[in-house]
PDB file of N, CA and C in Angstrom:
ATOM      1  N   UNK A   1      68.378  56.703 132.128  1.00  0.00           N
ATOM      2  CA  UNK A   1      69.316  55.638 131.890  1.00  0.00           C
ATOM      3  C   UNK A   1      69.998  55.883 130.543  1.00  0.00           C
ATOM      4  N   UNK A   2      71.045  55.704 130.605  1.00  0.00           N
ATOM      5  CA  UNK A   2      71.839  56.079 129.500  1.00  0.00           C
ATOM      6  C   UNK A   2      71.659  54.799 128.204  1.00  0.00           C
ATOM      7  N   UNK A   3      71.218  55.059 126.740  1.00  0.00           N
ATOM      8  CA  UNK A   3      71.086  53.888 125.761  1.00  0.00           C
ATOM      9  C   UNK A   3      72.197  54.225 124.962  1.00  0.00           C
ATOM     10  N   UNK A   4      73.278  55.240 124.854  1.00  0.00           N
ATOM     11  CA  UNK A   4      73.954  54.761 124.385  1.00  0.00           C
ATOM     12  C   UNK A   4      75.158  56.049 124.434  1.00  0.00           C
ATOM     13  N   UNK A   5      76.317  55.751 124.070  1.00  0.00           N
ATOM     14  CA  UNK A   5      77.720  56.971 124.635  1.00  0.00           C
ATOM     15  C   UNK A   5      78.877  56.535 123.366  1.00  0.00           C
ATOM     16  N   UNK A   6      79.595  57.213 123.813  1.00  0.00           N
ATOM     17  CA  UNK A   6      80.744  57.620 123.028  1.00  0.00           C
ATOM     18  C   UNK A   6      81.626  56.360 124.011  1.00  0.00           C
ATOM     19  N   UNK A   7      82.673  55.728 123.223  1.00  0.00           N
ATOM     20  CA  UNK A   7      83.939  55.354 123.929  1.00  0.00           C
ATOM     21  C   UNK A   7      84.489  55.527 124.953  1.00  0.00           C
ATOM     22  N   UNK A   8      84.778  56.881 125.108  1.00  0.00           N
ATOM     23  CA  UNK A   8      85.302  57.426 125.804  1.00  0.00           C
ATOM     24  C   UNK A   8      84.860  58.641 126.973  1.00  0.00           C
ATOM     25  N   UNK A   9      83.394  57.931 127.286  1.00  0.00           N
ATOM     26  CA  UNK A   9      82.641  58.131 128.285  1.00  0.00           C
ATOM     27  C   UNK A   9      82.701  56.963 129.225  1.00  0.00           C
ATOM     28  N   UNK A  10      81.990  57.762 130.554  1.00  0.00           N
ATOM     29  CA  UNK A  10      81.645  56.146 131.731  1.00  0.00           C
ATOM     30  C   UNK A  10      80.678  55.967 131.990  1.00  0.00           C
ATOM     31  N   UNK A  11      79.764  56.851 131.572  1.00  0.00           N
ATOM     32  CA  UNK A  11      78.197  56.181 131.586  1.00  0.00           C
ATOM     33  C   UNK A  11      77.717  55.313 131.167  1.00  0.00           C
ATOM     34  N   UNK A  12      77.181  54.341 131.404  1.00  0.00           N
ATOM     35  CA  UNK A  12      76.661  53.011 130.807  1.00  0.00           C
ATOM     36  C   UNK A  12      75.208  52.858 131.192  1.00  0.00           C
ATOM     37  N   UNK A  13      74.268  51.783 130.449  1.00  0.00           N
ATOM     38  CA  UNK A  13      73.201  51.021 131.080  1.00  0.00           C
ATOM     39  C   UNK A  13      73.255  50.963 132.752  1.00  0.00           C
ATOM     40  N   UNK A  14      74.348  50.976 132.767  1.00  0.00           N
ATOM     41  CA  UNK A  14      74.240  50.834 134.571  1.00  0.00           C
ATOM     42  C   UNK A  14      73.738  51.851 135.664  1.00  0.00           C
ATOM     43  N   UNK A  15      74.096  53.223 135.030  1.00  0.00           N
ATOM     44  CA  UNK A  15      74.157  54.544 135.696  1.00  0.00           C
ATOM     45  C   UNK A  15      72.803  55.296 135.982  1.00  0.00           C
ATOM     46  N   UNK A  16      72.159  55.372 137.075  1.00  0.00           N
ATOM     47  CA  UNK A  16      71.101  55.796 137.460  1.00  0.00           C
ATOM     48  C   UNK A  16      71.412  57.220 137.726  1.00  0.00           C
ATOM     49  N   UNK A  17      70.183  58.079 137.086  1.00  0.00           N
ATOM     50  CA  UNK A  17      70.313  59.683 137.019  1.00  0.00           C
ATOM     51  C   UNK A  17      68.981  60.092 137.945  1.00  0.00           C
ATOM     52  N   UNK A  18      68.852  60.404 138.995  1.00  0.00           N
ATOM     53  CA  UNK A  18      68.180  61.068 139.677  1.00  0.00           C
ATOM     54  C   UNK A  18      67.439  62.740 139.488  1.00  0.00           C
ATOM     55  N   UNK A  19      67.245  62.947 138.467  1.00  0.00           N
ATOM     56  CA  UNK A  19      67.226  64.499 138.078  1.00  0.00           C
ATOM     57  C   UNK A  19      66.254  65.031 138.976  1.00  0.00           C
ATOM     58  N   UNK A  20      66.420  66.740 139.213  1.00  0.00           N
ATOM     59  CA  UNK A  20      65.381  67.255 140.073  1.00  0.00           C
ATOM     60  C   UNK A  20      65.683  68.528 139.558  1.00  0.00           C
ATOM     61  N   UNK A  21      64.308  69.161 139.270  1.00  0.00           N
ATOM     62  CA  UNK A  21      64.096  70.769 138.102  1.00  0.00           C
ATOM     63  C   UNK A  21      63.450  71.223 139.250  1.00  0.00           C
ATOM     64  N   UNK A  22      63.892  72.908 139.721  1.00  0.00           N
ATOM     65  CA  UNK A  22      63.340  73.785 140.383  1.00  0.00           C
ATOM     66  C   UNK A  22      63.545  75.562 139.509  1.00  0.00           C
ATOM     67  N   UNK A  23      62.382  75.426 138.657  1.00  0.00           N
ATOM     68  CA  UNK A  23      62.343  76.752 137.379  1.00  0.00           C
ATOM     69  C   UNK A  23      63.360  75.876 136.511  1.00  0.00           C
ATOM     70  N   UNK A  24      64.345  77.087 136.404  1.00  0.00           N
ATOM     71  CA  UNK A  24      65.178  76.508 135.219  1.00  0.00           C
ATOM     72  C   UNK A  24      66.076  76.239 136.219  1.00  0.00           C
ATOM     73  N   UNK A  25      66.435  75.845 136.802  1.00  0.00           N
ATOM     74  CA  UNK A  25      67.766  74.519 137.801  1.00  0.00           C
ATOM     75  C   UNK A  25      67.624  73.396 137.954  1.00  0.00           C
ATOM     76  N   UNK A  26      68.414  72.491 136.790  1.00  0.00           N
ATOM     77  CA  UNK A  26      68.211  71.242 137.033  1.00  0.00           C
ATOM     78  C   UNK A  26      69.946  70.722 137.797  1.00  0.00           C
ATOM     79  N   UNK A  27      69.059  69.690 138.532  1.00  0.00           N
ATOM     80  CA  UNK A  27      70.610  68.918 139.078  1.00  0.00           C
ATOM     81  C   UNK A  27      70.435  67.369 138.852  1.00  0.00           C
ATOM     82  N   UNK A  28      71.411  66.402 139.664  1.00  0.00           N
ATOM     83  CA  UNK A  28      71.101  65.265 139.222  1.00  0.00           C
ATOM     84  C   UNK A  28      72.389  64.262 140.162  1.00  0.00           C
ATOM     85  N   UNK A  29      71.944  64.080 141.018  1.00  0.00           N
ATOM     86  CA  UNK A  29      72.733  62.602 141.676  1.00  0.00           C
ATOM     87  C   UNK A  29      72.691  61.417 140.866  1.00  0.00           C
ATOM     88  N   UNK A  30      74.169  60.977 140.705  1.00  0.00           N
ATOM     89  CA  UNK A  30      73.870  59.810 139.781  1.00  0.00           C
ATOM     90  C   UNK A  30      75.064  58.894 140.458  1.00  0.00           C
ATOM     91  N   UNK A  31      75.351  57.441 139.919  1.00  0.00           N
ATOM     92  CA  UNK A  31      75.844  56.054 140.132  1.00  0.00           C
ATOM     93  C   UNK A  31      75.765  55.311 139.505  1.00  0.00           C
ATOM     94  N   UNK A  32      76.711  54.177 139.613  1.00  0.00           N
ATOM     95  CA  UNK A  32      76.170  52.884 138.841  1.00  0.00           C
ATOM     96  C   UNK A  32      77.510  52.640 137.694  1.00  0.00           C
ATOM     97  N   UNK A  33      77.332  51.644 137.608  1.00  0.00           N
ATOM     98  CA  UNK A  33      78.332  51.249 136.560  1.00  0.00           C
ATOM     99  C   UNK A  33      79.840  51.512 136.815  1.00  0.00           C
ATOM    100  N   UNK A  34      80.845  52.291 135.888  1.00  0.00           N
ATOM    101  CA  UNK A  34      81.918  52.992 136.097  1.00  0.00           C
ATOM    102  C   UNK A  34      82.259  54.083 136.964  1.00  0.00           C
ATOM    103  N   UNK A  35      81.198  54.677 137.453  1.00  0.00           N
ATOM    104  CA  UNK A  35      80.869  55.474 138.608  1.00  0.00           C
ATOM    105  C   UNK A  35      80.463  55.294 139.895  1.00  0.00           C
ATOM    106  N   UNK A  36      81.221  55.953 140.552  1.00  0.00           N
ATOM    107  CA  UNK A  36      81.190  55.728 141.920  1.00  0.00           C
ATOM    108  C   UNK A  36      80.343  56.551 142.668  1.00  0.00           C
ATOM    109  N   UNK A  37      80.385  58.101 142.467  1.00  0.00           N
ATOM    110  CA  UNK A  37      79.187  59.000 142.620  1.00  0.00           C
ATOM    111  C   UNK A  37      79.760  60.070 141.622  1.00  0.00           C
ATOM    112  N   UNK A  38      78.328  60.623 141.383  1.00  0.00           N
ATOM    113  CA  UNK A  38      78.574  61.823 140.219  1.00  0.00           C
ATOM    114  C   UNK A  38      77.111  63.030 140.610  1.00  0.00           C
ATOM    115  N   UNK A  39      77.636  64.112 140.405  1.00  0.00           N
ATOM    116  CA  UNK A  39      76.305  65.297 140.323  1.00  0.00           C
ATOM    117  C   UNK A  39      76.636  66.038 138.867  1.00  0.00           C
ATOM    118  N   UNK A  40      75.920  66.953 138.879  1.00  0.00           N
ATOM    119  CA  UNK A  40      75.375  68.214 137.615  1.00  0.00           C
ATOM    120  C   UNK A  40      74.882  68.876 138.074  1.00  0.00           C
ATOM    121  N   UNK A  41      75.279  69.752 137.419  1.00  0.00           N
ATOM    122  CA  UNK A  41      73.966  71.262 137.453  1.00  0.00           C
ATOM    123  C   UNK A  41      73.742  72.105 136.264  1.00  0.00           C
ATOM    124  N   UNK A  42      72.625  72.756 136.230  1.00  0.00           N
ATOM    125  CA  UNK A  42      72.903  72.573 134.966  1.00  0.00           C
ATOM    126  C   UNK A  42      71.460  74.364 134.718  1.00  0.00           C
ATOM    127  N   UNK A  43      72.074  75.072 133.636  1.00  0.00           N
ATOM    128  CA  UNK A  43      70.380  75.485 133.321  1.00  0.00           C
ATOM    129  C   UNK A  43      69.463  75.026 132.395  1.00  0.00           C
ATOM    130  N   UNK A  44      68.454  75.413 131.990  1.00  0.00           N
ATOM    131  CA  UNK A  44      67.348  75.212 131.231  1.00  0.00           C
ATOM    132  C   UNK A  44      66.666  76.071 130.425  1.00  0.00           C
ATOM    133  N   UNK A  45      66.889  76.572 128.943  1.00  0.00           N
ATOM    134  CA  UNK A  45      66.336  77.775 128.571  1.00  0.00           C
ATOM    135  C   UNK A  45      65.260  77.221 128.148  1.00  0.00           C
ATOM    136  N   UNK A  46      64.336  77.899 127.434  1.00  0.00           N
ATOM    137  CA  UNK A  46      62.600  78.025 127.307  1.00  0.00           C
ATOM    138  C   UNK A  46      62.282  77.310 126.336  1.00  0.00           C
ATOM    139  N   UNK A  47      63.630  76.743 125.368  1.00  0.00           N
ATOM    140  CA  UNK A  47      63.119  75.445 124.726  1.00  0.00           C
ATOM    141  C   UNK A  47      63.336  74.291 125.359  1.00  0.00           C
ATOM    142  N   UNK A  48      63.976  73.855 126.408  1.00  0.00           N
ATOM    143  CA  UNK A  48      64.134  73.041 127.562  1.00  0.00           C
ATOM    144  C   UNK A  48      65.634  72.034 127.479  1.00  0.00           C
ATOM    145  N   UNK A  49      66.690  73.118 126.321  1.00  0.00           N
ATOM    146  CA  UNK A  49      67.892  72.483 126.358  1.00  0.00           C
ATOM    147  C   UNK A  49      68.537  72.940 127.684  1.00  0.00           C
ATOM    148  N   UNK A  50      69.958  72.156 127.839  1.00  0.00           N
ATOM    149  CA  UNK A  50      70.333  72.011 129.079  1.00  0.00           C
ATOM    150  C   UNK A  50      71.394  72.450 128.687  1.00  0.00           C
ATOM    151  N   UNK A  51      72.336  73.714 129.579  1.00  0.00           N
ATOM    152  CA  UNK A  51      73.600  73.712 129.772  1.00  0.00           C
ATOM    153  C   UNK A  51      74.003  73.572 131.393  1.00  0.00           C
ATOM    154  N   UNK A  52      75.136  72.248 131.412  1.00  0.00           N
ATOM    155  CA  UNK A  52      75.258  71.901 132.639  1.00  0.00           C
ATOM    156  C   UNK A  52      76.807  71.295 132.642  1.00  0.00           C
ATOM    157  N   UNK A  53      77.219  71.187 134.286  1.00  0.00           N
ATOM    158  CA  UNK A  53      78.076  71.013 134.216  1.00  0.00           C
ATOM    159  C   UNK A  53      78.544  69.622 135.279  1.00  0.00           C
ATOM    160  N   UNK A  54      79.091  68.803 135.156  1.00  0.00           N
ATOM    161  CA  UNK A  54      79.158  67.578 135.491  1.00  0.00           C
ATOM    162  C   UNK A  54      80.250  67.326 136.661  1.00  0.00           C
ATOM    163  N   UNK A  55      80.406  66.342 137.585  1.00  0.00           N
ATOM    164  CA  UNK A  55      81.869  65.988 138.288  1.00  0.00           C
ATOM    165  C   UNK A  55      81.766  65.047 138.949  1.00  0.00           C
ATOM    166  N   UNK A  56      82.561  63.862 138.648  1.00  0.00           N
ATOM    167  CA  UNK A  56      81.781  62.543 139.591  1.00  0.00           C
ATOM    168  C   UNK A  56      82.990  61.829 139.500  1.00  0.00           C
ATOM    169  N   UNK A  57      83.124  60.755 140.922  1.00  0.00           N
ATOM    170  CA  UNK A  57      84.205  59.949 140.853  1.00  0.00           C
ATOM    171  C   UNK A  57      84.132  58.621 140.470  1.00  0.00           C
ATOM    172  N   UNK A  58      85.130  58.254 139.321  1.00  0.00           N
ATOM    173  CA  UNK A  58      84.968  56.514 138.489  1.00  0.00           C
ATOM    174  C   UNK A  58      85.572  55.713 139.709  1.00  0.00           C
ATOM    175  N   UNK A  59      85.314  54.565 139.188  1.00  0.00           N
ATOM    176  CA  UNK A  59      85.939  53.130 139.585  1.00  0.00           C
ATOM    177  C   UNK A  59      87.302  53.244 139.745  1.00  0.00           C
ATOM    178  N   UNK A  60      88.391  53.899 139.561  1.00  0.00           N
ATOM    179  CA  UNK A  60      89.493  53.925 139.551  1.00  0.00           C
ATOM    180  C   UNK A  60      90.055  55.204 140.647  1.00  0.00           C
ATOM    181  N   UNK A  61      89.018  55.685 141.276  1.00  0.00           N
ATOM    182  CA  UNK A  61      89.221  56.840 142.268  1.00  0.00           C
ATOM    183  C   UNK A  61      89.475  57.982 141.813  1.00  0.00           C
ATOM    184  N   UNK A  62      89.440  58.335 140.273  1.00  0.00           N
ATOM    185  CA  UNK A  62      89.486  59.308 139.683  1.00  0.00           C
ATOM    186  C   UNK A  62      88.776  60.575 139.824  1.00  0.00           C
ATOM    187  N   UNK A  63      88.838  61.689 140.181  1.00  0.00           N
ATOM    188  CA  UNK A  63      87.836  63.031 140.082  1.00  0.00           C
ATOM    189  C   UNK A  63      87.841  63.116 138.341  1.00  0.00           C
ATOM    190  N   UNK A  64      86.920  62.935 138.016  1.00  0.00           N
ATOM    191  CA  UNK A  64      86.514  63.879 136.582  1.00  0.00           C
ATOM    192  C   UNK A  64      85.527  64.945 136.716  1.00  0.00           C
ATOM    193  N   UNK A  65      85.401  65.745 135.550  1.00  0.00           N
ATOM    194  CA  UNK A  65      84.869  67.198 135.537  1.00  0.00           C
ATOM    195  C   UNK A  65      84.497  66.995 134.061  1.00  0.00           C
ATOM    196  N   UNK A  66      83.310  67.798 133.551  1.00  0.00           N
ATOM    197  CA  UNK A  66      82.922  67.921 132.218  1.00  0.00           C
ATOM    198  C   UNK A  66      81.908  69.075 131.632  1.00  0.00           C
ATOM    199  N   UNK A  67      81.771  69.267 130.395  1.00  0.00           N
ATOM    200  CA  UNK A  67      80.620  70.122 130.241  1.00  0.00           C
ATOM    201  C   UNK A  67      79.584  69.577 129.433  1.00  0.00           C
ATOM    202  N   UNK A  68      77.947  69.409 129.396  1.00  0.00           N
ATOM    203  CA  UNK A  68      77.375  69.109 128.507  1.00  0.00           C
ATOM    204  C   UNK A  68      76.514  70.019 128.129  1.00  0.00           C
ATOM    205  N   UNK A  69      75.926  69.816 126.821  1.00  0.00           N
ATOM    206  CA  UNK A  69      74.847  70.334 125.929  1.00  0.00           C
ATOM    207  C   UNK A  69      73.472  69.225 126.078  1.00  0.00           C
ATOM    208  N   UNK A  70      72.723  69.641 126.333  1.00  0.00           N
ATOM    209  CA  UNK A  70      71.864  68.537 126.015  1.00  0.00           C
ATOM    210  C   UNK A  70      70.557  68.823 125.550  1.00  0.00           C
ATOM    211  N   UNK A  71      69.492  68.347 124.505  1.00  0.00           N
ATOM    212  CA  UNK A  71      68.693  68.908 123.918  1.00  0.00           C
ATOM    213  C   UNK A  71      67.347  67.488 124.374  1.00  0.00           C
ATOM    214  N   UNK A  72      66.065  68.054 124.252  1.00  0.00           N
ATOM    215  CA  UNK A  72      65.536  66.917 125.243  1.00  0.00           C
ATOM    216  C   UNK A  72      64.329  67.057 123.824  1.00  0.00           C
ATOM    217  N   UNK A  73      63.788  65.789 123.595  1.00  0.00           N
ATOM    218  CA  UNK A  73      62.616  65.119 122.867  1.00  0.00           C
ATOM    219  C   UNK A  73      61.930  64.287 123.425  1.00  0.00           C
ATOM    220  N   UNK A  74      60.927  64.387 123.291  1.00  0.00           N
ATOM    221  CA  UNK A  74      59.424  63.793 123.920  1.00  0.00           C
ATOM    222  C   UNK A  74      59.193  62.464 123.304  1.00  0.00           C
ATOM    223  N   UNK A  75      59.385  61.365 123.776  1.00  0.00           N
ATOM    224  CA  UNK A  75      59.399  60.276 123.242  1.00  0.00           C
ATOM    225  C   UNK A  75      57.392  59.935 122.860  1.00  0.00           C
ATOM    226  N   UNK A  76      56.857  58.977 122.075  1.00  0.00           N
ATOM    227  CA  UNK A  76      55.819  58.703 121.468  1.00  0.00           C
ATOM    228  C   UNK A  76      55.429  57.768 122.638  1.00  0.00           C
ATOM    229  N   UNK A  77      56.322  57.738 124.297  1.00  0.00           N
ATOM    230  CA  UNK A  77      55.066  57.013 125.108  1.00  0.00           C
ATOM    231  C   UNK A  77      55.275  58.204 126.258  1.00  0.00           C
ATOM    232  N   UNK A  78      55.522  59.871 125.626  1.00  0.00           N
ATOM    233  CA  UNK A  78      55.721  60.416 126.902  1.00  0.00           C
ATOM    234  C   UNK A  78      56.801  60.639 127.444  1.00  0.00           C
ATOM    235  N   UNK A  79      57.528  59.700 127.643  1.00  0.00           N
ATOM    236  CA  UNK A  79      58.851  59.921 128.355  1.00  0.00           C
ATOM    237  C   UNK A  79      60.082  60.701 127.431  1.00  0.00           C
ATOM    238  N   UNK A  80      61.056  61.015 128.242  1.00  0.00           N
ATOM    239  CA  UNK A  80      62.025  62.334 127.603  1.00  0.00           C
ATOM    240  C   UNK A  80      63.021  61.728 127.535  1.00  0.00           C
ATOM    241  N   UNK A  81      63.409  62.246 126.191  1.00  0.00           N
ATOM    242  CA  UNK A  81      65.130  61.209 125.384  1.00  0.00           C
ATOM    243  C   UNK A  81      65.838  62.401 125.705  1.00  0.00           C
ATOM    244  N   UNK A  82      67.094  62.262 126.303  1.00  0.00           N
ATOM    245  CA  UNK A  82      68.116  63.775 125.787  1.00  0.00           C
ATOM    246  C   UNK A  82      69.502  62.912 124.864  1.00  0.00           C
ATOM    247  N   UNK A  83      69.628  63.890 124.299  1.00  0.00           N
ATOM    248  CA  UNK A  83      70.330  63.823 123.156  1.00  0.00           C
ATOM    249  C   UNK A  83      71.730  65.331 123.758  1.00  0.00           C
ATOM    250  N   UNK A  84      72.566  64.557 124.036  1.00  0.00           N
ATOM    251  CA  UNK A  84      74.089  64.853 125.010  1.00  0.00           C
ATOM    252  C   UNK A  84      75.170  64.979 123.928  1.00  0.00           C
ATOM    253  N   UNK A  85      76.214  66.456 123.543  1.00  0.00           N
ATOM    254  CA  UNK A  85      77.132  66.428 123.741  1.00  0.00           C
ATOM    255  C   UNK A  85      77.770  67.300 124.788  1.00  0.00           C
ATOM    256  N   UNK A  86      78.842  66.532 125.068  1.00  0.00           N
ATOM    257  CA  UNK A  86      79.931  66.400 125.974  1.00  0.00           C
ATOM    258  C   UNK A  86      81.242  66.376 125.909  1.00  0.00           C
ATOM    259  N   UNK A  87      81.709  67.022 126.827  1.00  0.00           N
ATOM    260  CA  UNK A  87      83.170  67.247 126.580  1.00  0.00           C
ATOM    261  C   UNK A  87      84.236  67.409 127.967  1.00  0.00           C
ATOM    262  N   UNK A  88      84.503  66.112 128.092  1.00  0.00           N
ATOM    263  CA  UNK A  88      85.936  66.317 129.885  1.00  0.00           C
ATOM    264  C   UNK A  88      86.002  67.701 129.801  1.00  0.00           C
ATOM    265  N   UNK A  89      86.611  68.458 130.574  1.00  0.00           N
ATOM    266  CA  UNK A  89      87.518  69.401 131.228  1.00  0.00           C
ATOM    267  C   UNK A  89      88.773  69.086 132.378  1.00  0.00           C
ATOM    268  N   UNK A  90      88.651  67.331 132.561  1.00  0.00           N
ATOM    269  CA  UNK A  90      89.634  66.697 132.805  1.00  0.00           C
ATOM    270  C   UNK A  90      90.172  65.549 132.253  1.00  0.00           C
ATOM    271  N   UNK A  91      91.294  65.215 132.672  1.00  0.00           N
ATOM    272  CA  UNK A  91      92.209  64.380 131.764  1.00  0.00           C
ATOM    273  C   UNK A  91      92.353  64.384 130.369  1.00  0.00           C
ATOM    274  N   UNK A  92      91.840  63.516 129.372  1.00  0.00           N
ATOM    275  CA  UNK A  92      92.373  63.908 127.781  1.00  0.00           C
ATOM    276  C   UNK A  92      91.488  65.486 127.261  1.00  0.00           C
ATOM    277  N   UNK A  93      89.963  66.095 128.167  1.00  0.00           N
ATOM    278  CA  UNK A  93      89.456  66.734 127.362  1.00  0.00           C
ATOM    279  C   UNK A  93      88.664  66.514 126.181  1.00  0.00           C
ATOM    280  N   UNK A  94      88.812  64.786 125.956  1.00  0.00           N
ATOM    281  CA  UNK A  94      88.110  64.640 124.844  1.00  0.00           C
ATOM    282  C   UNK A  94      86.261  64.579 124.611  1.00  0.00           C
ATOM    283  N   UNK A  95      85.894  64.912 123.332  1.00  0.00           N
ATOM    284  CA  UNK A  95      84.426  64.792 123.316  1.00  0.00           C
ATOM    285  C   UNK A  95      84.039  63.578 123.094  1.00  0.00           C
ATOM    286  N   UNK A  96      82.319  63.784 123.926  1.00  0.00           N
ATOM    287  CA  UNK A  96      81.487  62.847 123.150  1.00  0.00           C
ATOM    288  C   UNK A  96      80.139  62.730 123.076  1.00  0.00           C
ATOM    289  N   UNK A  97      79.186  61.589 122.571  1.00  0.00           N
ATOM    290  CA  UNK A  97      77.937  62.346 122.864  1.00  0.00           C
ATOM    291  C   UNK A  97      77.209  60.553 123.145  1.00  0.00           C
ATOM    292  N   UNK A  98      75.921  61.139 123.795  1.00  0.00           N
ATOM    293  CA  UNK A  98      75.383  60.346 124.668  1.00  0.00           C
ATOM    294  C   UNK A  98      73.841  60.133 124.373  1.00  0.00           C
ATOM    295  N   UNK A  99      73.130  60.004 124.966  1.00  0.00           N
ATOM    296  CA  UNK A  99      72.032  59.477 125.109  1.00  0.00           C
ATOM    297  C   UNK A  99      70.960  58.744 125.920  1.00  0.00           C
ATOM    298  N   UNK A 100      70.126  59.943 126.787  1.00  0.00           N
ATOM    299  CA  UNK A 100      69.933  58.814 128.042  1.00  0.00           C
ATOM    300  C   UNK A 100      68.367  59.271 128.077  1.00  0.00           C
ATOM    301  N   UNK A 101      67.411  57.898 128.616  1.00  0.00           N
ATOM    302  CA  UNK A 101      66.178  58.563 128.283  1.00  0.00           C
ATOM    303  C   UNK A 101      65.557  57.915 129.710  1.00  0.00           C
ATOM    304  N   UNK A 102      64.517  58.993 130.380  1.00  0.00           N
ATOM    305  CA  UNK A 102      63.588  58.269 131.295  1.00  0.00           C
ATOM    306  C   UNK A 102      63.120  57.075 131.319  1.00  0.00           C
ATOM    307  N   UNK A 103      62.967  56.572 132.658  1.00  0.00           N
ATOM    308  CA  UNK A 103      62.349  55.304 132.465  1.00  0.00           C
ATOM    309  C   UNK A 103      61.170  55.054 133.763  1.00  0.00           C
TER     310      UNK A 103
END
């Protein structure tokens, strides 16, 4: 669940991330909020950051496309925070960064 984004993101509290790791391939069905449906894919190197790549359709019928970075920390009850930047590859292109942790 996402705790917190840039402006000029559409992920919100609302957006449920489904992730599923097979070796280093992670993917991720997601929804909710400003989103209508969205996937990723993404790899995983051996410190367990993520390069992946995003495409999901908003509330407004929009196709967007993006790239993220994401670096993952072990929260003090167990569960995993990632710590997201991001950047469109559609419409303005602009960056931002995120924050979404298991629940």
């Amino acid at each position: 669940m996402p705790v917190s984004n840039t402006e000029n993101g559409e992920t919100s509290s609302e957006t449920v991330f489904l992730y599923k790791q097979d070796g280093n391939i992670i993917t991720s069905d997601y929804s909710g909020g400003n989103i209508k449906k969205g996937h990723l894919i993404g790899l995983v190197d051996a410190f367990g950051n993520i390069d992946m790549r995003y495409h999901q359709i908003n509330l407004k019928g929009e196709l967007m496309t993006g790239i993220c970075t994401s670096k993952p920390e072990i929260m003090d009850n167990g569960k995993i925070r990632l710590h997201e930047s991001w950047q469109w590859t559609s419409g303005d292109k602009s960056k931002g960064e995120s924050i979404i942790e298991e629940q």
